[in-house]
PDB file of N, CA and C in Angstrom:
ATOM      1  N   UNK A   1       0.845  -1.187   0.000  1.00  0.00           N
ATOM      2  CA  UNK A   1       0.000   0.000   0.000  1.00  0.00           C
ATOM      3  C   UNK A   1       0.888   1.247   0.000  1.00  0.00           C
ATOM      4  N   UNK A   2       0.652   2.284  -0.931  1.00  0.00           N
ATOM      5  CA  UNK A   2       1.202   3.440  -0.678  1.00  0.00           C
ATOM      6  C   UNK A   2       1.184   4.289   0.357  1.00  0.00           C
ATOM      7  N   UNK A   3       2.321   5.093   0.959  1.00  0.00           N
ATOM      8  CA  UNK A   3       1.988   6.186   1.978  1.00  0.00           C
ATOM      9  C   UNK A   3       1.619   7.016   1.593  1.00  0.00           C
ATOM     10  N   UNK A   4       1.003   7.670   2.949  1.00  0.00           N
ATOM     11  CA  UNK A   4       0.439   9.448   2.679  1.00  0.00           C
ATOM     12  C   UNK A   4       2.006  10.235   1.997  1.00  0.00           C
ATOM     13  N   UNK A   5       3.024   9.905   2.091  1.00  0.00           N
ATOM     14  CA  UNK A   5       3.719  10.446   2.013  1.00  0.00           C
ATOM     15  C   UNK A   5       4.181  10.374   0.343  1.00  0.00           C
ATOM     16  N   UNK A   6       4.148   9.184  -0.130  1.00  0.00           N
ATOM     17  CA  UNK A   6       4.178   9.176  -1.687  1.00  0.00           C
ATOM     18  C   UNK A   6       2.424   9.920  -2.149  1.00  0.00           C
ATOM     19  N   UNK A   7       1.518   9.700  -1.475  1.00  0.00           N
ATOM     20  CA  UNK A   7       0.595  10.329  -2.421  1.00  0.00           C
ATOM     21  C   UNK A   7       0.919  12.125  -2.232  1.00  0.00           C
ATOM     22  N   UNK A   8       1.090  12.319  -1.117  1.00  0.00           N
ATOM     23  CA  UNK A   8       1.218  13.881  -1.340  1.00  0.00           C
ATOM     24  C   UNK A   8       2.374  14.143  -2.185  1.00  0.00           C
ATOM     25  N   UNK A   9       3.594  13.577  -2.277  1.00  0.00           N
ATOM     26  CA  UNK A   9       4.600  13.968  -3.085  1.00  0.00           C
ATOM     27  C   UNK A   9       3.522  14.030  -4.985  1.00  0.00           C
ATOM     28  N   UNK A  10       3.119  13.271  -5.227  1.00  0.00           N
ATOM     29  CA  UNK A  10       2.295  12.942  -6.437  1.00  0.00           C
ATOM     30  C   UNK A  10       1.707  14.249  -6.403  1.00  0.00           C
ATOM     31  N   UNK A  11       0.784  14.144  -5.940  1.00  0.00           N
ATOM     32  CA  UNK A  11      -0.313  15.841  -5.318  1.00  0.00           C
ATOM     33  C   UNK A  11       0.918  16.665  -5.504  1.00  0.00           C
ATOM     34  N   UNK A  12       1.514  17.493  -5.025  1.00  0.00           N
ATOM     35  CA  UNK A  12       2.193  18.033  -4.998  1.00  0.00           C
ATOM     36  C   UNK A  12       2.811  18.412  -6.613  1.00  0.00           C
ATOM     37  N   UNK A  13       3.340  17.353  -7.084  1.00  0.00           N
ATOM     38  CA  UNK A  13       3.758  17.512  -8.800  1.00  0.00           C
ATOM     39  C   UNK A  13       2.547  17.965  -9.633  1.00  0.00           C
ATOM     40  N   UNK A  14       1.493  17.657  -9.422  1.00  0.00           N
ATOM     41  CA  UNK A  14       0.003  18.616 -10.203  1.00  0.00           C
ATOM     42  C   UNK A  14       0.212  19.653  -9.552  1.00  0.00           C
ATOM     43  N   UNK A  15       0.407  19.835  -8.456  1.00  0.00           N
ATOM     44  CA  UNK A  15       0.356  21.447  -7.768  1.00  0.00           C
ATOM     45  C   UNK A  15       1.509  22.363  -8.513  1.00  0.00           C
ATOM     46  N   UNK A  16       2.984  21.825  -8.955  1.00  0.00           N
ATOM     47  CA  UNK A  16       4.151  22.225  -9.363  1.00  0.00           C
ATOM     48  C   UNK A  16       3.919  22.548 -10.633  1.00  0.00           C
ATOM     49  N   UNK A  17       2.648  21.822 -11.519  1.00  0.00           N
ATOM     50  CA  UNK A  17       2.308  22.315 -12.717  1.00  0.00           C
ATOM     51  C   UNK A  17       1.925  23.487 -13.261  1.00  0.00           C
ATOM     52  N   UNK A  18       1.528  24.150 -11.901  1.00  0.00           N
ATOM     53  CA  UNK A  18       1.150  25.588 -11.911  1.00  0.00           C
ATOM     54  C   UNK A  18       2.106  26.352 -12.263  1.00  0.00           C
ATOM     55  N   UNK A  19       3.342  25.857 -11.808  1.00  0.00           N
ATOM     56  CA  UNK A  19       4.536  27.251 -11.760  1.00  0.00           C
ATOM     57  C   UNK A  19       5.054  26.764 -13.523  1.00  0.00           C
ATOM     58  N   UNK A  20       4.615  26.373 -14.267  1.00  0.00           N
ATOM     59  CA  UNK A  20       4.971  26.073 -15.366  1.00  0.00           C
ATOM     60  C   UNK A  20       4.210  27.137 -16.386  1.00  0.00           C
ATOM     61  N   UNK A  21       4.723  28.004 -17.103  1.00  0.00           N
ATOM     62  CA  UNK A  21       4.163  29.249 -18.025  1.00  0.00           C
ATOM     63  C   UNK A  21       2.825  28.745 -18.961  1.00  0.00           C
ATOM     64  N   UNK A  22       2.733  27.762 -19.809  1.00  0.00           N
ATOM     65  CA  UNK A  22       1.836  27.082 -20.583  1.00  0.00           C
ATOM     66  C   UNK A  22       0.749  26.750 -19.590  1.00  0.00           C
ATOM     67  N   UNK A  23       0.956  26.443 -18.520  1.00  0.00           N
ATOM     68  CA  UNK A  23      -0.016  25.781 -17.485  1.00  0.00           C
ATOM     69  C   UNK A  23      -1.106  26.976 -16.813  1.00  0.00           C
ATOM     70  N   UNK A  24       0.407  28.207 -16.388  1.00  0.00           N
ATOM     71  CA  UNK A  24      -0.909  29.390 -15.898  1.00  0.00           C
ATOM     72  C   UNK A  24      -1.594  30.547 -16.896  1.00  0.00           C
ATOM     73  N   UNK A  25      -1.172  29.912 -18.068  1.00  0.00           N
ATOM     74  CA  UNK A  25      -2.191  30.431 -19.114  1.00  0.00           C
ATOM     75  C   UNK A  25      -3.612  29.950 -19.180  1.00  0.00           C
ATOM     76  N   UNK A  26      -3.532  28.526 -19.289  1.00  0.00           N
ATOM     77  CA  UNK A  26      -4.559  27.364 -19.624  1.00  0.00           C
ATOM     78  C   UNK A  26      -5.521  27.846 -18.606  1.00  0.00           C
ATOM     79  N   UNK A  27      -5.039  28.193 -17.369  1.00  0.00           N
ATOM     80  CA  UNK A  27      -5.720  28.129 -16.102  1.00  0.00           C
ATOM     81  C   UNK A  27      -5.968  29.628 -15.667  1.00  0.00           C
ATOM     82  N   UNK A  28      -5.157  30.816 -16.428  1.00  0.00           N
ATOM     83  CA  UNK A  28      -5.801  31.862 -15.522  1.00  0.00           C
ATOM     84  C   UNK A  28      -7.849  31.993 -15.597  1.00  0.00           C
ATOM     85  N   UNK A  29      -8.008  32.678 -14.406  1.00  0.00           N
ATOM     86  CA  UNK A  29      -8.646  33.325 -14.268  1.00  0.00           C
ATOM     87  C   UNK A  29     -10.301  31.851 -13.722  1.00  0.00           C
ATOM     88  N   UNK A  30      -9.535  30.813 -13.624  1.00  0.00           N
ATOM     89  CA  UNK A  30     -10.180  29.270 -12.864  1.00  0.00           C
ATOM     90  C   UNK A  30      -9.654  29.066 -11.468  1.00  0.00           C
ATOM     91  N   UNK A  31     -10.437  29.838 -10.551  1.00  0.00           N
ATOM     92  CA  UNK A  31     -10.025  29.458  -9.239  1.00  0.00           C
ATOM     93  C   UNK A  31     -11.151  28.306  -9.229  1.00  0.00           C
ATOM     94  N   UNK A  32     -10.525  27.473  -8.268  1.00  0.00           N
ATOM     95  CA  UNK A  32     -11.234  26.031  -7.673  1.00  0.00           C
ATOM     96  C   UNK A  32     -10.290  25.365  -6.728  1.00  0.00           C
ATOM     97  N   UNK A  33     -11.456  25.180  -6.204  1.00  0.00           N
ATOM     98  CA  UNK A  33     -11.014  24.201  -4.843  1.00  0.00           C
ATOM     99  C   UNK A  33     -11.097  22.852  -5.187  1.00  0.00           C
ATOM    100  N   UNK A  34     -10.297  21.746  -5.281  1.00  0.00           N
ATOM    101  CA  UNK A  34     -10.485  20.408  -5.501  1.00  0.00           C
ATOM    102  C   UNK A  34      -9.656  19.948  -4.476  1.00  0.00           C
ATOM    103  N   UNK A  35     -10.555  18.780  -4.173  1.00  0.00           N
ATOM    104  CA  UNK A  35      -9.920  17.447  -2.465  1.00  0.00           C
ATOM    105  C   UNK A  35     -10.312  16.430  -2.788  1.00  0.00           C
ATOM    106  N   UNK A  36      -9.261  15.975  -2.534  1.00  0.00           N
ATOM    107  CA  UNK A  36      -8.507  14.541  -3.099  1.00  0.00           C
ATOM    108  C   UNK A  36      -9.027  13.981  -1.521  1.00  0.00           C
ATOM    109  N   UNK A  37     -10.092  12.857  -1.710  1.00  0.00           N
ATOM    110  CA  UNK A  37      -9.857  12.102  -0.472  1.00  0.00           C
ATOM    111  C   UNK A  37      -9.018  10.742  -0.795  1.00  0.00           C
ATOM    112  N   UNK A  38      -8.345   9.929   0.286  1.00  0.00           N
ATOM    113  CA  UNK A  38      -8.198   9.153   0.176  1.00  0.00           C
ATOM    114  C   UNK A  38      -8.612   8.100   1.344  1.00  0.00           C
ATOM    115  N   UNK A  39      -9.145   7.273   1.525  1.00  0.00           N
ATOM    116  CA  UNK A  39     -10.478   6.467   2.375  1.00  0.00           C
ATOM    117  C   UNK A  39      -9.175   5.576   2.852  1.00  0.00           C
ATOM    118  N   UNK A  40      -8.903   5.052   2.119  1.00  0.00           N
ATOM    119  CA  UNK A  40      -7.473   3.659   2.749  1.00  0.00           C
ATOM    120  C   UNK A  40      -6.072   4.074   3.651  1.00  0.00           C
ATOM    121  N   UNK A  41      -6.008   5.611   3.209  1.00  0.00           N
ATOM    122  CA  UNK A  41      -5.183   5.972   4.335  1.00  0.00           C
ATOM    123  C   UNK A  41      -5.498   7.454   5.346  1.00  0.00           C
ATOM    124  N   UNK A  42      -6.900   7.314   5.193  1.00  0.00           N
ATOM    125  CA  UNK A  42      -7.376   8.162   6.276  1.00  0.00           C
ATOM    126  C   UNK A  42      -7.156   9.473   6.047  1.00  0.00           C
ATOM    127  N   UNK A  43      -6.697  10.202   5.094  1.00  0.00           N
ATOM    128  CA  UNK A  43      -6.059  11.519   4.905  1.00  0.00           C
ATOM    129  C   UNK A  43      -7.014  12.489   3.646  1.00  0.00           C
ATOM    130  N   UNK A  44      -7.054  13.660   3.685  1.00  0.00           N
ATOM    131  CA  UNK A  44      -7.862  14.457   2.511  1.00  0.00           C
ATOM    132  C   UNK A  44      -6.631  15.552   2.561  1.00  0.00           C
ATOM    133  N   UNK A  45      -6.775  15.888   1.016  1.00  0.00           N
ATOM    134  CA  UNK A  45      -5.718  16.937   0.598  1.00  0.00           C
ATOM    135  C   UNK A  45      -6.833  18.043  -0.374  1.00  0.00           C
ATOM    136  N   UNK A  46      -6.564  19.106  -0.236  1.00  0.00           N
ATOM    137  CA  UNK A  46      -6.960  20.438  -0.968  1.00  0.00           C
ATOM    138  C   UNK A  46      -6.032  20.900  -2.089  1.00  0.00           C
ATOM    139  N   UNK A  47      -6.404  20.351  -2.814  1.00  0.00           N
ATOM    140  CA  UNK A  47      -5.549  21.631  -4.073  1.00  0.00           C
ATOM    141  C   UNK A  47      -6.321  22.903  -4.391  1.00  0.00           C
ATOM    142  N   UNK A  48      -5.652  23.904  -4.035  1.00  0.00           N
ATOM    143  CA  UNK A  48      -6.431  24.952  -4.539  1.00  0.00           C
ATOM    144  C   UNK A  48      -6.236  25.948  -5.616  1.00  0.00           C
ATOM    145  N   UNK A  49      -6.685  26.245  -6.540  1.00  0.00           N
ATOM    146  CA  UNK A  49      -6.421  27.237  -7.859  1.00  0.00           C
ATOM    147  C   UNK A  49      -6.800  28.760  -7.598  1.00  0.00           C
ATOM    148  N   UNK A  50      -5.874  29.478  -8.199  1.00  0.00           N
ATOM    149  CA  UNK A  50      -6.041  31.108  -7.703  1.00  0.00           C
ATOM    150  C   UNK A  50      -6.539  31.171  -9.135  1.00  0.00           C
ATOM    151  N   UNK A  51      -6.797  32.944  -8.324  1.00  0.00           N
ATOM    152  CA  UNK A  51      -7.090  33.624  -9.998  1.00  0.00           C
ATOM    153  C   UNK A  51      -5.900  33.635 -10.929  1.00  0.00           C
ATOM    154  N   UNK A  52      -4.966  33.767 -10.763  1.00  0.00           N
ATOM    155  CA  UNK A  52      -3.935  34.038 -11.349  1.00  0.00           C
ATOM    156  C   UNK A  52      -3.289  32.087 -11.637  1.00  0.00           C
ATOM    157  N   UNK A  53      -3.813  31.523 -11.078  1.00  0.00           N
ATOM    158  CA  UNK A  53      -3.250  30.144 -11.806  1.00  0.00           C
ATOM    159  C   UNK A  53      -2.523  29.429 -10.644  1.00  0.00           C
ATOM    160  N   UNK A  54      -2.033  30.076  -9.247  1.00  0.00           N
ATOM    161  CA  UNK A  54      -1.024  29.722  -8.961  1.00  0.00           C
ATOM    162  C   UNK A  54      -1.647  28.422  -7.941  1.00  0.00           C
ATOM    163  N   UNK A  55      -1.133  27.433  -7.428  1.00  0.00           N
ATOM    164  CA  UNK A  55      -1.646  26.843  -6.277  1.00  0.00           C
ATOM    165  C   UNK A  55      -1.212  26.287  -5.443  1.00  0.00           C
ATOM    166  N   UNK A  56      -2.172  25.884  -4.114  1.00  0.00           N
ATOM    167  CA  UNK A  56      -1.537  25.689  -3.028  1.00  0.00           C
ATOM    168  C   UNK A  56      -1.911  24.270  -2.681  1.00  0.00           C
ATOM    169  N   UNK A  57      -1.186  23.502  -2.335  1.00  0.00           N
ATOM    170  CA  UNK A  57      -1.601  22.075  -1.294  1.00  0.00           C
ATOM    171  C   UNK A  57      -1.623  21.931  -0.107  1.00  0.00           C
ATOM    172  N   UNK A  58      -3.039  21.184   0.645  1.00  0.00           N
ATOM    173  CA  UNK A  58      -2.820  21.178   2.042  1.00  0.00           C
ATOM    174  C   UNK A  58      -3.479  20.346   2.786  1.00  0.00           C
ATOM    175  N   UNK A  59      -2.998  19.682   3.990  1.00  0.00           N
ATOM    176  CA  UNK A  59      -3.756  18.424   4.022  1.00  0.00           C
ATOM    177  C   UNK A  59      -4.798  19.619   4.740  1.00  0.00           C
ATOM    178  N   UNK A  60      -6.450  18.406   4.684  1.00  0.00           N
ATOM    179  CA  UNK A  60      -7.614  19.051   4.898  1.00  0.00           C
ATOM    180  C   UNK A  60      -8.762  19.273   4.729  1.00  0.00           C
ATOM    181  N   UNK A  61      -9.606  19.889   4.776  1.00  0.00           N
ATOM    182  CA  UNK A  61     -11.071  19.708   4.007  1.00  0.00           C
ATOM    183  C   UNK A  61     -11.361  21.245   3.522  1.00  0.00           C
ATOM    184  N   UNK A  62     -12.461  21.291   2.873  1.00  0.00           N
ATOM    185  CA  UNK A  62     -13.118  22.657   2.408  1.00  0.00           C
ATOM    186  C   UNK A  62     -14.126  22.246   2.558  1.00  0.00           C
ATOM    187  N   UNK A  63     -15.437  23.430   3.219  1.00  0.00           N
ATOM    188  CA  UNK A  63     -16.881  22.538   3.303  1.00  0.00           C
ATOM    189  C   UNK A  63     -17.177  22.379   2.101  1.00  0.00           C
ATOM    190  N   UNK A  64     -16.998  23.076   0.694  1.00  0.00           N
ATOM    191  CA  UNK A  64     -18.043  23.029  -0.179  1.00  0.00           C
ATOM    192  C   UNK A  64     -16.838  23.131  -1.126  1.00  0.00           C
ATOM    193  N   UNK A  65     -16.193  21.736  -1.671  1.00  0.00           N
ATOM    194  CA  UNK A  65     -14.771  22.096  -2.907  1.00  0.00           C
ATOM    195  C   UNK A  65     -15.975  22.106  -3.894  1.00  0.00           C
ATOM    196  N   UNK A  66     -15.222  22.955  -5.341  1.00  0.00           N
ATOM    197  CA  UNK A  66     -15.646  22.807  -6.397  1.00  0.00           C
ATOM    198  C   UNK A  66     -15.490  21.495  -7.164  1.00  0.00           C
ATOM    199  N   UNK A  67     -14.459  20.366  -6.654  1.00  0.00           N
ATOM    200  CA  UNK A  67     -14.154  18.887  -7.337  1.00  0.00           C
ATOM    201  C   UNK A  67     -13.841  18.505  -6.213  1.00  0.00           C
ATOM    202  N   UNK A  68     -14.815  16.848  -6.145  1.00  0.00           N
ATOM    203  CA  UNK A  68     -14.446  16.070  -5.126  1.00  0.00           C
ATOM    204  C   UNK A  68     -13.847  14.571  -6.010  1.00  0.00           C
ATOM    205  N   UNK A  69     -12.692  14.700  -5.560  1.00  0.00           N
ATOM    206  CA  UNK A  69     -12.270  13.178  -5.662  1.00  0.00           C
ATOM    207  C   UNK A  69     -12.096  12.780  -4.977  1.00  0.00           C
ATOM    208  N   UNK A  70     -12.522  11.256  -4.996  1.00  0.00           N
ATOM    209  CA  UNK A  70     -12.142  10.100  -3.743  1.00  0.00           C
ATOM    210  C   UNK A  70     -12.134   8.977  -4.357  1.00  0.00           C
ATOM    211  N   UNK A  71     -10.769   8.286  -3.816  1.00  0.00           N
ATOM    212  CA  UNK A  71     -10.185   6.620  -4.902  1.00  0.00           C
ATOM    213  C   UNK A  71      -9.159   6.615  -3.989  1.00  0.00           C
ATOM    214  N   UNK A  72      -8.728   4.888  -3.207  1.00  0.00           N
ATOM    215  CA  UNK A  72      -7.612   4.999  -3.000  1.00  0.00           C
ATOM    216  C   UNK A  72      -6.349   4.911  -3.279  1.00  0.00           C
ATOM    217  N   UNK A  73      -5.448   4.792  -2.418  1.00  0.00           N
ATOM    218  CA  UNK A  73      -3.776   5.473  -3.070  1.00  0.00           C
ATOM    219  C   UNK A  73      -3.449   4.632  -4.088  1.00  0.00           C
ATOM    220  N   UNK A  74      -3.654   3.359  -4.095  1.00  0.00           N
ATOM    221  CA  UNK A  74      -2.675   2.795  -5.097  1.00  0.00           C
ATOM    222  C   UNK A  74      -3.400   2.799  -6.848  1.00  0.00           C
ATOM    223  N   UNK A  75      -4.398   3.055  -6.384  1.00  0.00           N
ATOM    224  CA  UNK A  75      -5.525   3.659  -7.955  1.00  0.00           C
ATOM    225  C   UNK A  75      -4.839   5.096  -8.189  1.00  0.00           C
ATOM    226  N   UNK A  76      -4.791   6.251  -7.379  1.00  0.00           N
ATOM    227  CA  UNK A  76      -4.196   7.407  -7.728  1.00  0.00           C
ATOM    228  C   UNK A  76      -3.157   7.339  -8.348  1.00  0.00           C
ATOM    229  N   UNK A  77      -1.933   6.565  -7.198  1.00  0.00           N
ATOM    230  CA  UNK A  77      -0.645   6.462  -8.182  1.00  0.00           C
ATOM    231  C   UNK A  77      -0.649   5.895  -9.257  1.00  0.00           C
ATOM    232  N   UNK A  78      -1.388   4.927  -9.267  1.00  0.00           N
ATOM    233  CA  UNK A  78      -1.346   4.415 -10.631  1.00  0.00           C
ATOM    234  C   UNK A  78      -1.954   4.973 -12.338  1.00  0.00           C
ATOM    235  N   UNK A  79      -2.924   5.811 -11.633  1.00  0.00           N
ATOM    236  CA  UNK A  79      -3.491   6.859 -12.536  1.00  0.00           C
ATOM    237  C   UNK A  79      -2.311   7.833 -13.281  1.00  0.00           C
ATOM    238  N   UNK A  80      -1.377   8.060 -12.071  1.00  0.00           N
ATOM    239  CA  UNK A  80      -0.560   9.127 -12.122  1.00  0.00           C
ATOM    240  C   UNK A  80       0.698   8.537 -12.505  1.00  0.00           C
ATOM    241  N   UNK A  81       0.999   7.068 -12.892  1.00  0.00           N
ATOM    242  CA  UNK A  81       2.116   6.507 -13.100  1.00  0.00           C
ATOM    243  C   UNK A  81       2.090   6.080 -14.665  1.00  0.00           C
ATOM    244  N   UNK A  82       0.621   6.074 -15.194  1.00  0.00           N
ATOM    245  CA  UNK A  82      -0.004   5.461 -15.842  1.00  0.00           C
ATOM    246  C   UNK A  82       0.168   3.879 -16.431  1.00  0.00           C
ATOM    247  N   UNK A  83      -0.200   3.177 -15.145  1.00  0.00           N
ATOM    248  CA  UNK A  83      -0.658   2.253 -15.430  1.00  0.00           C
ATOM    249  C   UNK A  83      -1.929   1.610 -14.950  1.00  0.00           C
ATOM    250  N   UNK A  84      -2.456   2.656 -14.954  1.00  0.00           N
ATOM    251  CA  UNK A  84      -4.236   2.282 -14.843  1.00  0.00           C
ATOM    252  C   UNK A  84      -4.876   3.604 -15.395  1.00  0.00           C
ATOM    253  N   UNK A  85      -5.720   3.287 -16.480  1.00  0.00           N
ATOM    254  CA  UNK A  85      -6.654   4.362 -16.828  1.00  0.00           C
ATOM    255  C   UNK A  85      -7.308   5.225 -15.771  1.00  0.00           C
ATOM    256  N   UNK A  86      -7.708   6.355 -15.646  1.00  0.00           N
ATOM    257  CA  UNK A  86      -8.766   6.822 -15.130  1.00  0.00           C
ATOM    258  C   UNK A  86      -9.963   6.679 -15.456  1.00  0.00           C
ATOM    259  N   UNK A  87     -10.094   6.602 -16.865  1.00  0.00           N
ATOM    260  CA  UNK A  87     -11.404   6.067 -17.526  1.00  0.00           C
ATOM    261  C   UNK A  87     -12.025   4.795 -16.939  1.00  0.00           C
ATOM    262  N   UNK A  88     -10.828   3.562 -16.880  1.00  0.00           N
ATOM    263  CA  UNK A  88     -11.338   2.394 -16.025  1.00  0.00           C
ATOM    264  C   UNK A  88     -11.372   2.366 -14.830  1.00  0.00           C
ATOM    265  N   UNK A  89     -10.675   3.721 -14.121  1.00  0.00           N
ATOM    266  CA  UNK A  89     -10.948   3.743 -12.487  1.00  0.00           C
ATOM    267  C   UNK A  89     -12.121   4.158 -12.036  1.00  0.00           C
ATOM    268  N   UNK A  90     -12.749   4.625 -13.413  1.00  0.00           N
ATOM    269  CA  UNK A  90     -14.102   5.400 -13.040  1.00  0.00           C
ATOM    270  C   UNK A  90     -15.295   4.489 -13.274  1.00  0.00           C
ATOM    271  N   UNK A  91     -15.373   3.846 -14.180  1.00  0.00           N
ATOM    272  CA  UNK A  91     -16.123   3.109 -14.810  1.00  0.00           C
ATOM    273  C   UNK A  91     -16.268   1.841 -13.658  1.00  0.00           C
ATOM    274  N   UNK A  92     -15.260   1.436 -13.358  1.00  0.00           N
ATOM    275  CA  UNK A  92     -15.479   0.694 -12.168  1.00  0.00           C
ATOM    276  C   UNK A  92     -15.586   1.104 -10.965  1.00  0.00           C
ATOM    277  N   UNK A  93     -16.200   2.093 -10.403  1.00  0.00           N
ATOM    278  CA  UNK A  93     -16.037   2.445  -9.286  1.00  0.00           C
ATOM    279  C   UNK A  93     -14.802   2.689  -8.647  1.00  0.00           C
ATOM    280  N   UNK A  94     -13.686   3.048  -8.740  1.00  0.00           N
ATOM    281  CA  UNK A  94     -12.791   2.877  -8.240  1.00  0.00           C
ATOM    282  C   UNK A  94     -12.364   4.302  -7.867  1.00  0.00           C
ATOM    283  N   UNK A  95     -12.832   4.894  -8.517  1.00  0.00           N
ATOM    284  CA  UNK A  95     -12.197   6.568  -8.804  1.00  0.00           C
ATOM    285  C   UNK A  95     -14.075   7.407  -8.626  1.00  0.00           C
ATOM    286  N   UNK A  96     -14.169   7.931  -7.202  1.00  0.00           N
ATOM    287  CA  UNK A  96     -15.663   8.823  -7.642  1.00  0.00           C
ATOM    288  C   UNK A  96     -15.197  10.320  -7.550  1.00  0.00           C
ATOM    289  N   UNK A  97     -15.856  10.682  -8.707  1.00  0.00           N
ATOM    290  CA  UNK A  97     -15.551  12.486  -8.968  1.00  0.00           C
ATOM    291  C   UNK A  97     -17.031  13.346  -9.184  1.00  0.00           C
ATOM    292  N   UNK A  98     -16.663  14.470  -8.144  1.00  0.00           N
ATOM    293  CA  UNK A  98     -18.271  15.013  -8.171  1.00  0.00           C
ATOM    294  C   UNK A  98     -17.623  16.253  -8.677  1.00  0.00           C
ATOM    295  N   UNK A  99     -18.204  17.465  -9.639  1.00  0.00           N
ATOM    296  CA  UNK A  99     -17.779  18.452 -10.124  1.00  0.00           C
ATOM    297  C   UNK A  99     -18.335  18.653 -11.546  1.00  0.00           C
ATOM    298  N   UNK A 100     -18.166  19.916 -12.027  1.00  0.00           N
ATOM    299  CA  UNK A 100     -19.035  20.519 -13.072  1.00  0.00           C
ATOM    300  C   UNK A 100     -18.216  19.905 -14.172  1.00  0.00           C
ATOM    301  N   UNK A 101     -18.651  19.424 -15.165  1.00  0.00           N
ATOM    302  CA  UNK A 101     -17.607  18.391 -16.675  1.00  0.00           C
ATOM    303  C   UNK A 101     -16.802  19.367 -16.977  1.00  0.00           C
ATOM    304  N   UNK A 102     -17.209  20.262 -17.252  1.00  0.00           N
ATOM    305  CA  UNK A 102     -16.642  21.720 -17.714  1.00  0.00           C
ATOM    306  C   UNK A 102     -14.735  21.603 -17.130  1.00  0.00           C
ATOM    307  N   UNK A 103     -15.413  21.705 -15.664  1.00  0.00           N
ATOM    308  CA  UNK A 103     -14.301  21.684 -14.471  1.00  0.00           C
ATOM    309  C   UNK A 103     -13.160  20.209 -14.373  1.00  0.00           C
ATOM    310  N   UNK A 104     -13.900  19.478 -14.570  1.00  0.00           N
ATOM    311  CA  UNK A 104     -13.626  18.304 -15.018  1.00  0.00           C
ATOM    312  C   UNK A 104     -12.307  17.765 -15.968  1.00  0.00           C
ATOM    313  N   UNK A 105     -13.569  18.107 -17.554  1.00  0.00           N
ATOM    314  CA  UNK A 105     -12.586  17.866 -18.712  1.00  0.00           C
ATOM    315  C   UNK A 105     -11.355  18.860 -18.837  1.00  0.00           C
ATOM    316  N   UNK A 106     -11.253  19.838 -18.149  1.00  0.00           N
ATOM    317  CA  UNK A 106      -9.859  20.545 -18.076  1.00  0.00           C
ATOM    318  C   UNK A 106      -9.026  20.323 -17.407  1.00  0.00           C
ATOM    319  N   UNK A 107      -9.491  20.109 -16.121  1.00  0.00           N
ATOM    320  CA  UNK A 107      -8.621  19.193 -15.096  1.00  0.00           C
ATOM    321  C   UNK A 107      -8.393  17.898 -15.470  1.00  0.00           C
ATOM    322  N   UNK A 108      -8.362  17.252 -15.986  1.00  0.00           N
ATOM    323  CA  UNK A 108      -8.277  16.151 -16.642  1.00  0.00           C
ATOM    324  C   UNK A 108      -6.650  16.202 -17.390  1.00  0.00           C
ATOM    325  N   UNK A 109      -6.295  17.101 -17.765  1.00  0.00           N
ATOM    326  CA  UNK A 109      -4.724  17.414 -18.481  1.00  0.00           C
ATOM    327  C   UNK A 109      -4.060  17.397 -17.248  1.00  0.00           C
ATOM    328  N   UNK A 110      -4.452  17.689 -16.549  1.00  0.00           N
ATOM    329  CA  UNK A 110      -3.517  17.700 -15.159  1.00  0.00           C
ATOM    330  C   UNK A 110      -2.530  15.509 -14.735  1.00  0.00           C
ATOM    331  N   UNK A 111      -3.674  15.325 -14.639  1.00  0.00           N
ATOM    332  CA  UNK A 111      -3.481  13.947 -14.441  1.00  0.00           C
ATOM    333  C   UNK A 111      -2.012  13.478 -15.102  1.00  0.00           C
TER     334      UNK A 111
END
């Protein structure tokens, strides 16, 4: 099983995508709150998007994120390693995401 400590490092590299020029173009002016739960190791993380693109990680909750994900760690990393679709993490239950498609299919390049 993965640690909290490899999934936040993971989290963290989508968060690092921000400081990348192509990235806070794509993204100005999309603030959102998205939390990553993870159920198998007890922990929730916040990524959060500014106006300006930039973002922050933190373990935690928000009452009301704009994207909720919840799947556990070794589905994430593996999403993020790619060797498991997200398409099939979803389709099987494995991966649940609540959020506007809109919000979604853009965040989706992130992965």
């Amino acid at each position: 099983m993965p640690t909290k400590e490899q999934v936040f490092e993971s989290l963290d590299g989508i968060r690092k995508k921000f400081d990348e020029t192509d990235m806070k173009e794509k993204f100005k002016g999309f603030k959102r709150d998205m939390q990553f739960k993870f159920p198998d190791l007890n922990v929730t993380y916040v990524l959060s998007i500014t106006e300006d693109a930039s973002a922050t990680l933190k373990e935690g909750t928000v009452e009301k994120p704009n994207i909720a994900v919840e799947m556990d760690s070794a589905t994430f990393l593996g999403i993020r390693n790619k060797t498991i679709s997200g398409t099939q993490a979803y389709m099987s239950g494995k991966l649940k995401v609540k959020g506007a498609m809109p919000d979604l299919l853009k965040l989706q390049r992130l992965m």
